[in-house]
Protein backbone atom coordinates (compact mmCIF):
# COMPACT_ATOMS: atom_id res chain seq x y z
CA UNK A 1 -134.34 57.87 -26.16
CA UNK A 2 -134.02 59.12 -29.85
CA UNK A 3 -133.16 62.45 -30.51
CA UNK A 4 -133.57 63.76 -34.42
CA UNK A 5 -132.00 67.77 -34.67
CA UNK A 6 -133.04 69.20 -37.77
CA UNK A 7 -132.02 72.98 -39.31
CA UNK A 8 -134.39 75.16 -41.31
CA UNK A 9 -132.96 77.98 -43.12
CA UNK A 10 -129.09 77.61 -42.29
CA UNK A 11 -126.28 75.11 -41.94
CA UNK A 12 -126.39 72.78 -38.72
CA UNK A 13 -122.98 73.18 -37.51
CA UNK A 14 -121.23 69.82 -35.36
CA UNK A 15 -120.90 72.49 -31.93
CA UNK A 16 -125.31 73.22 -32.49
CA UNK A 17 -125.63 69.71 -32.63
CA UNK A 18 -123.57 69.05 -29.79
CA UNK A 19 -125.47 71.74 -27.74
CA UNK A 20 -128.79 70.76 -28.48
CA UNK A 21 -128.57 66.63 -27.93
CA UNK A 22 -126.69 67.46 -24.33
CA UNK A 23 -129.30 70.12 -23.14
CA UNK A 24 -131.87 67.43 -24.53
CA UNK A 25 -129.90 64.36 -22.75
CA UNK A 26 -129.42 66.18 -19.57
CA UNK A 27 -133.02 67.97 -19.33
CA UNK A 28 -134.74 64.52 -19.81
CA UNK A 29 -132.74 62.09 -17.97
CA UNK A 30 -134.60 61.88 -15.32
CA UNK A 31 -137.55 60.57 -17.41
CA UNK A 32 -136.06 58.30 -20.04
CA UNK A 33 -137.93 55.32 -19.16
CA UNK A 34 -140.84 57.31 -20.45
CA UNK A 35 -139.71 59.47 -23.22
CA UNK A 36 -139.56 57.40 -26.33
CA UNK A 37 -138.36 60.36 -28.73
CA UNK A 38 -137.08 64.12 -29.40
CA UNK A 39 -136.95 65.38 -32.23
CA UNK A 40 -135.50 69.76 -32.02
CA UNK A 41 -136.40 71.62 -35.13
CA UNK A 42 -134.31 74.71 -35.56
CA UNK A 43 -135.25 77.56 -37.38
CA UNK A 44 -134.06 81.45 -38.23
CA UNK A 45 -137.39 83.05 -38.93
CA UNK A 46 -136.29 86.39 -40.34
CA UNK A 47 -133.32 85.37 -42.01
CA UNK A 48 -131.03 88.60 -42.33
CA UNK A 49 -133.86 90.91 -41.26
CA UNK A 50 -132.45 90.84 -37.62
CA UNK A 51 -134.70 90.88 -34.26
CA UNK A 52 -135.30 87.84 -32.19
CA UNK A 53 -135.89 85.35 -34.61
CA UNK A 54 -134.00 82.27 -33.95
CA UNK A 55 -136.48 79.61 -32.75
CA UNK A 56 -136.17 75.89 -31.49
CA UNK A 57 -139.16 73.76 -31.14
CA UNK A 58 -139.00 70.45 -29.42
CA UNK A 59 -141.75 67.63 -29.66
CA UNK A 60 -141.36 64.48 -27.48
CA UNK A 61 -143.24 61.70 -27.62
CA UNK A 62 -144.04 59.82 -24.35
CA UNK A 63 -144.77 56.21 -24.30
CA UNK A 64 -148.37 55.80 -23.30
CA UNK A 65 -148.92 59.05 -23.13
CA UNK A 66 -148.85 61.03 -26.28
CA UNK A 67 -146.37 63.98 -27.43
CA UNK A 68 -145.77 67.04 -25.78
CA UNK A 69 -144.62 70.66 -28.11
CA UNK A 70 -142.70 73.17 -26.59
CA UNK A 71 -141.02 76.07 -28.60
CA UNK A 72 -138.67 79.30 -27.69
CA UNK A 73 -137.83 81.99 -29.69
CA UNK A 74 -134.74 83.95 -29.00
CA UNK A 75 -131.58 86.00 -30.45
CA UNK A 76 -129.69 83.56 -29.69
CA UNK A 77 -129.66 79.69 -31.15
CA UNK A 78 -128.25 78.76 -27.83
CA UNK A 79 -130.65 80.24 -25.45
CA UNK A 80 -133.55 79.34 -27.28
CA UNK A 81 -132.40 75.44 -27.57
CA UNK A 82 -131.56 75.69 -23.56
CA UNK A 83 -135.22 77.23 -22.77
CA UNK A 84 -136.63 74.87 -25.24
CA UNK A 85 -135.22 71.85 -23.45
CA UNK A 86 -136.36 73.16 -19.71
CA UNK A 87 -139.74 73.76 -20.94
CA UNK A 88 -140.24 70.19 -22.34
CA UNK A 89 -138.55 68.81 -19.08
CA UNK A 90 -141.34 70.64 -17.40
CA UNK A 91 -144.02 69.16 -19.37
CA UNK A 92 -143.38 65.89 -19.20
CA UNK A 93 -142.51 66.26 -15.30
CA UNK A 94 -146.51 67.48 -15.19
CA UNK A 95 -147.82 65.30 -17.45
CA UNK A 96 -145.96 62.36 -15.65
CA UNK A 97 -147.19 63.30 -12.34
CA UNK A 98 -150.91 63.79 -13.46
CA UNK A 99 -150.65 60.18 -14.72
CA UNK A 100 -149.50 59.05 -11.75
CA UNK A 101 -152.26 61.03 -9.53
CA UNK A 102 -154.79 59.76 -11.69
CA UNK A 103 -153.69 56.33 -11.63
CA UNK A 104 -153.45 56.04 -7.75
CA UNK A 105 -156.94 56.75 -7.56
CA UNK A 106 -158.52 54.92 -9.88
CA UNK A 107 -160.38 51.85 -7.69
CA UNK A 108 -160.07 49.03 -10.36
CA UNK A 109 -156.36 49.40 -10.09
CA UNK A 110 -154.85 47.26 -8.12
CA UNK A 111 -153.25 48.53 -4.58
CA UNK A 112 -155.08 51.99 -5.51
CA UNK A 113 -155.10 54.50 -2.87
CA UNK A 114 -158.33 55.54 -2.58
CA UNK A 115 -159.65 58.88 -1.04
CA UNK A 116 -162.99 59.33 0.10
């Protein structure tokens, strides 16, 4: 799995870097066979302005599958890069299963479990 972290509007310190590529290691490790890439996009949306406005999108492409787009936006870089990385494991843990469901009962596939 690649992961790409990329800052918008501020300095991406060694510990955010750190943070986000272990929340993204240990949120999709269940799944790396499947997930191909990660890249985190970090942002402060207001700048100086204060309010919630730190904001960490994740898109992860999933081989055979396509790409799935999360994002969280909160005061803190941390929290939103930990919600952020739950919310994609979520996604691909649907979109995974609804594969799979849709795959078992298709009847030209091979060993297909078919319902009537």
């Amino acid at each position: 799995m690649d992961i790409h972290i990329r800052a918008m509007g501020f300095a991406l310190t060694e510990g955010i870097r750190a943070h986000v590529e272990s929340r993204i290691k240990s949120a999709l490790r269940p799944f790396a066979a499947w997930v191909v890439k990660v890249t985190a996009r970090l942002e402060d949306v207001n700048a100086n302005h204060g309010g919630i406005d730190k904001r960490c999108s994740m898109v992860a492409a999933v081989r055979h599958r396509g790409t799935i787009v999360t994002e969280a936006i909160q005061e803190d870089l941390y929290v939103a890069a930990d919600k952020a990385a739950a919310r994609v494991r979520r996604s691909v843990q649907r979109l995974l299963a609804r594969q799979i469901r849709r795959e078992r009962r298709d009847p030209q596939r091979p060993g297909a479990m078919v319902m009537p």
